[in-house]
N, C-alpha and C. Protein backbone atom coordinates (compact mmCIF):
# COMPACT_ATOMS: atom_id res chain seq x y z
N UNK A 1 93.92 97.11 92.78
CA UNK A 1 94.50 97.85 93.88
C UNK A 1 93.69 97.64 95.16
N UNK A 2 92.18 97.22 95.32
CA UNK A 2 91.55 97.10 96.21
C UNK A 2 91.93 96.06 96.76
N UNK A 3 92.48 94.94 96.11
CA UNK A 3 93.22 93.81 96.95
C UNK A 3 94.04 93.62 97.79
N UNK A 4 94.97 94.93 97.00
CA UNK A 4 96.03 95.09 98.07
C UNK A 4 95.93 95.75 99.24
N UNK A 5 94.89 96.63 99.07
CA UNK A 5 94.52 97.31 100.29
C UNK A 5 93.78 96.49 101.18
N UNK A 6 92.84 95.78 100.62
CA UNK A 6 92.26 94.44 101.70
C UNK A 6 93.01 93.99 102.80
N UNK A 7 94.61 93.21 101.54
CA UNK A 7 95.50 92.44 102.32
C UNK A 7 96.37 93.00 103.38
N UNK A 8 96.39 94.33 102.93
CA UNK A 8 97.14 95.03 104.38
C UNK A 8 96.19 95.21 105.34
N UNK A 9 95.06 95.67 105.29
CA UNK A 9 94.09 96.00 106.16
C UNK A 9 94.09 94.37 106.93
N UNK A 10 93.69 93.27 106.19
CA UNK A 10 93.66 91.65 106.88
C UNK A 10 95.04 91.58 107.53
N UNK A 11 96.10 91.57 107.44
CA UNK A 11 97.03 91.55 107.61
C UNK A 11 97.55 92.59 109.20
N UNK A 12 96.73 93.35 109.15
CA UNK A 12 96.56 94.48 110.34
C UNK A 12 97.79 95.38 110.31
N UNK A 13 97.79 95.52 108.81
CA UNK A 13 98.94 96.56 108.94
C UNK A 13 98.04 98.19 108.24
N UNK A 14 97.08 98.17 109.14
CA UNK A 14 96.10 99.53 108.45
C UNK A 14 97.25 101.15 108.08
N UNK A 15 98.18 100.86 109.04
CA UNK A 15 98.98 102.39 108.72
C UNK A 15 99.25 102.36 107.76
N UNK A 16 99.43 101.72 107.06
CA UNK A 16 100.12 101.78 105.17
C UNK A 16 98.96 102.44 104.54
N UNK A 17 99.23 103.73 103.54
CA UNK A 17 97.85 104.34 102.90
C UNK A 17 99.04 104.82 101.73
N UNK A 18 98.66 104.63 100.24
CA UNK A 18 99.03 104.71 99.22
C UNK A 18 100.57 104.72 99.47
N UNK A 19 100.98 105.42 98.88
CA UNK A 19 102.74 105.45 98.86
C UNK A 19 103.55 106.17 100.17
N UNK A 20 102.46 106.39 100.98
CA UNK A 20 102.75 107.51 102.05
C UNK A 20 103.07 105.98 103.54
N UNK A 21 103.44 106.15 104.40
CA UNK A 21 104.01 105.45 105.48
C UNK A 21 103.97 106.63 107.08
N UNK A 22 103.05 105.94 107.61
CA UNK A 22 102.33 106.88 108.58
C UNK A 22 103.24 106.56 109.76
N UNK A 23 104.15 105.19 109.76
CA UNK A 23 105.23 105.67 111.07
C UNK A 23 106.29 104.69 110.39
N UNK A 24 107.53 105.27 110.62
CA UNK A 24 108.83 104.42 110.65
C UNK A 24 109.02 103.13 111.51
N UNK A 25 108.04 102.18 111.92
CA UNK A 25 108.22 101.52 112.35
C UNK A 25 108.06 100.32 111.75
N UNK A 26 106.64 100.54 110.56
CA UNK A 26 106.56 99.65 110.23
C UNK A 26 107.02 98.81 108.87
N UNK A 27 106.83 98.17 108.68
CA UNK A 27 107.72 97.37 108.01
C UNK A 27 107.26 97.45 106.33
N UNK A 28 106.42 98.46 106.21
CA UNK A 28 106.27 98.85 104.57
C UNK A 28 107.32 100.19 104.52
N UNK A 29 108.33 100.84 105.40
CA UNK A 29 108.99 101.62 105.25
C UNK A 29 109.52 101.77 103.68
N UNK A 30 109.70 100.50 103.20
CA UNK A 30 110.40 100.47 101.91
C UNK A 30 109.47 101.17 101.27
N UNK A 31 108.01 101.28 100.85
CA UNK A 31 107.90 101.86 100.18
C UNK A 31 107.71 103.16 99.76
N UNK A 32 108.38 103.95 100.67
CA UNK A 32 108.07 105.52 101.01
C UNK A 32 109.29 105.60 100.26
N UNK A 33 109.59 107.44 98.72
CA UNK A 33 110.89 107.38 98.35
C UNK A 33 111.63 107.84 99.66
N UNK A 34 111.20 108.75 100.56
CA UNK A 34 111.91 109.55 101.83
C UNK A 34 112.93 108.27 102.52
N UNK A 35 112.05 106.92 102.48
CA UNK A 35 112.86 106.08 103.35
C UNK A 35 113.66 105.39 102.24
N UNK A 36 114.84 105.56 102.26
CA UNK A 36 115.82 105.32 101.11
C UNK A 36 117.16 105.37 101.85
N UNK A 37 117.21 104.66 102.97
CA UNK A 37 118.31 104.38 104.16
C UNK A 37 118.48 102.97 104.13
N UNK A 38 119.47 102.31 103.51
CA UNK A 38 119.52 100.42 103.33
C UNK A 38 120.16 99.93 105.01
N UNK A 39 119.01 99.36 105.85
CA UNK A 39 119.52 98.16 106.90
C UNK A 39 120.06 97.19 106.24
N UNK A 40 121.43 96.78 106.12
CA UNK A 40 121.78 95.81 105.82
C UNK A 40 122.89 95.03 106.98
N UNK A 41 122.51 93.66 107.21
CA UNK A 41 123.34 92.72 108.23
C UNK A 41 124.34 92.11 107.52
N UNK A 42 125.83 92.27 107.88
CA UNK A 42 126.57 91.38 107.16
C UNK A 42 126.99 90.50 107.58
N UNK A 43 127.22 89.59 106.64
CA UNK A 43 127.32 88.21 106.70
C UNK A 43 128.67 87.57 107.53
N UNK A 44 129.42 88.59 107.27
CA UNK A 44 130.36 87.94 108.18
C UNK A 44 130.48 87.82 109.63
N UNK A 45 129.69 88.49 110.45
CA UNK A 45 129.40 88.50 111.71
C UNK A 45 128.16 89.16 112.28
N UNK A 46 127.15 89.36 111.67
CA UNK A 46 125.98 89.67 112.04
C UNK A 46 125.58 90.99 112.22
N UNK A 47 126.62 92.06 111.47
CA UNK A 47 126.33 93.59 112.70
C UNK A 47 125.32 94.01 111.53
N UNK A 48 124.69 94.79 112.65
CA UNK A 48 123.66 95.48 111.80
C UNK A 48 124.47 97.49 111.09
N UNK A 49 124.23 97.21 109.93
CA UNK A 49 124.89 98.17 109.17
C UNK A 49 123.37 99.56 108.85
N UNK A 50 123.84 101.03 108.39
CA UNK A 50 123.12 101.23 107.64
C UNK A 50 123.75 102.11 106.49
N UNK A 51 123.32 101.80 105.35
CA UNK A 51 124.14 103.25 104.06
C UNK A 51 122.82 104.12 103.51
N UNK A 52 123.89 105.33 103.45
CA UNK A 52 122.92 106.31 103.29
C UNK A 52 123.28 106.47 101.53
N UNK A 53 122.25 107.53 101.11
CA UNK A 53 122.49 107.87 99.55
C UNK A 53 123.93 108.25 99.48
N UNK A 54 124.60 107.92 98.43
CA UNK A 54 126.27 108.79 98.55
C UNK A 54 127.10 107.90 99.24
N UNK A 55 126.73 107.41 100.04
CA UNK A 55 128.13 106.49 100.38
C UNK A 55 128.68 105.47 99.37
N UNK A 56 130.00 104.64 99.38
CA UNK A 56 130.69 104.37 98.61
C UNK A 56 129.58 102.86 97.99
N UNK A 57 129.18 102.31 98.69
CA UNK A 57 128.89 101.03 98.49
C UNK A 57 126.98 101.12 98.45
N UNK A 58 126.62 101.83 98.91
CA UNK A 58 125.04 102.14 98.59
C UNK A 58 124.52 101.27 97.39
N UNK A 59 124.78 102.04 96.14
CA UNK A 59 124.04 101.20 95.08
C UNK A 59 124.34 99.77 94.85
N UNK A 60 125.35 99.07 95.82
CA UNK A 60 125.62 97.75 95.56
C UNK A 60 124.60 97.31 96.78
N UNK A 61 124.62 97.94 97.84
CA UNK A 61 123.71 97.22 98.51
C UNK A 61 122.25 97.02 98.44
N UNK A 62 122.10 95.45 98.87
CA UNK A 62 120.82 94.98 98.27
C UNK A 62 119.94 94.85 100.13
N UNK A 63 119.06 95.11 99.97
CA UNK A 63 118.11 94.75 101.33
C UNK A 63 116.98 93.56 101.26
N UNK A 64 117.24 92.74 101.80
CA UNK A 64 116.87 91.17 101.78
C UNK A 64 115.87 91.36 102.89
N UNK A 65 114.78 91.54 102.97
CA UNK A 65 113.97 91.72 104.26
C UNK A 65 113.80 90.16 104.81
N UNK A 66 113.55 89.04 103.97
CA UNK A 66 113.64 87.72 104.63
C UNK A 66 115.27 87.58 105.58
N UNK A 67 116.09 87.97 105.61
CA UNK A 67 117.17 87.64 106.39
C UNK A 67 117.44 89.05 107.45
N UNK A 68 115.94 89.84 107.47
CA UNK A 68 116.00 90.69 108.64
C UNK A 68 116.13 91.79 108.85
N UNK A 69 116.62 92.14 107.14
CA UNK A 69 117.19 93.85 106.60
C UNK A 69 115.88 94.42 106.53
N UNK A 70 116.35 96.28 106.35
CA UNK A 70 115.41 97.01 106.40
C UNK A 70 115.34 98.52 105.50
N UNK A 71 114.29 98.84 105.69
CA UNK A 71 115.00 100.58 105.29
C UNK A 71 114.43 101.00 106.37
N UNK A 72 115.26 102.07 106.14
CA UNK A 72 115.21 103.41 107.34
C UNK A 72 114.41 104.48 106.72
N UNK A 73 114.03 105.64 107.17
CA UNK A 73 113.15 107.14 107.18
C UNK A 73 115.01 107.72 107.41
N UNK A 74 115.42 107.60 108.63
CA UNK A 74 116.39 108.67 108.74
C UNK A 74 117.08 107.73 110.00
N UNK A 75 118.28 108.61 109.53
CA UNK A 75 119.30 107.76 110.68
C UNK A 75 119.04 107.63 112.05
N UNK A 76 118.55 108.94 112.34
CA UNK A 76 117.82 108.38 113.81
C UNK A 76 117.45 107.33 114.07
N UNK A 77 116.42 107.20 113.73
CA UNK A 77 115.58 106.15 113.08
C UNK A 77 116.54 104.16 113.25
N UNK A 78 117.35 104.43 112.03
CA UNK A 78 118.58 103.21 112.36
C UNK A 78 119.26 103.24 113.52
N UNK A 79 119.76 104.30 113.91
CA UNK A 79 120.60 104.34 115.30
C UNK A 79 119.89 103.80 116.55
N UNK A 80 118.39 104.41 116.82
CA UNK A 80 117.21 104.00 117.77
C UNK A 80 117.12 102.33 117.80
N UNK A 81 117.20 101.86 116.69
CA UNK A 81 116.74 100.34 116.71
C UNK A 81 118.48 99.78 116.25
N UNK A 82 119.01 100.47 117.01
CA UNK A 82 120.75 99.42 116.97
C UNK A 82 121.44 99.24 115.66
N UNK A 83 121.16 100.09 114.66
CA UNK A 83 122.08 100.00 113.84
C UNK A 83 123.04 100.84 113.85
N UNK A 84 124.41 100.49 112.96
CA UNK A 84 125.86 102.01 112.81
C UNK A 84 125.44 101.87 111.43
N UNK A 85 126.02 103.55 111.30
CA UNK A 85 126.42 103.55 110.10
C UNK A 85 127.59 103.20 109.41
N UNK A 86 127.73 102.98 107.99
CA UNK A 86 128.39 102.78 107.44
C UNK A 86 130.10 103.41 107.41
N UNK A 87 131.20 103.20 107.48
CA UNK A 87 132.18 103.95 107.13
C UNK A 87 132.55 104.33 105.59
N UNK A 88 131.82 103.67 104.71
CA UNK A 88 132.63 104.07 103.54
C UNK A 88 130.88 103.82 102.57
């Protein structure tokens, strides 16, 4: 576990501290359970989407962070940095 903490610290991402996520900005959001909001871009024209727990398609959606996806803390949160939500 000290490795991994190294590599974030080398990496200069010091806000990451155990399972906890000290701002929604950064990009270990995923591993907080609170942030459980899927950024997902679809493929057919680029829009940036977000689904919350309960919506229809949630557990199908997958978040690919190499092609730009994300999680969210809270919709604010997605809305602030240009995402909609989901309709269904």
């Amino acid at each position: 576990m000290e490795t991994f903490y190294a590599a974030i610290i080398a990496a200069g991402m010091a806000g990451y501290i155990g399972t906890e996520v000290l701002t929604t900005s950064t990009p270990f959001a995923a591993f907080s359970s609170a942030c459980n909001i899927k950024g997902n871009i679809s493929l057919n024209n680029g829009e940036r989407i977000y689904h919350v727990p309960g919506q229809e398609y949630y557990d199908e959606t997958r978040v690919s962070r190499s092609h730009g996806e994300r999680w969210f803390c809270s919709e604010a949160d997605a809305r602030a940095a240009g995402w909609r939500k989901a309709m269904r």
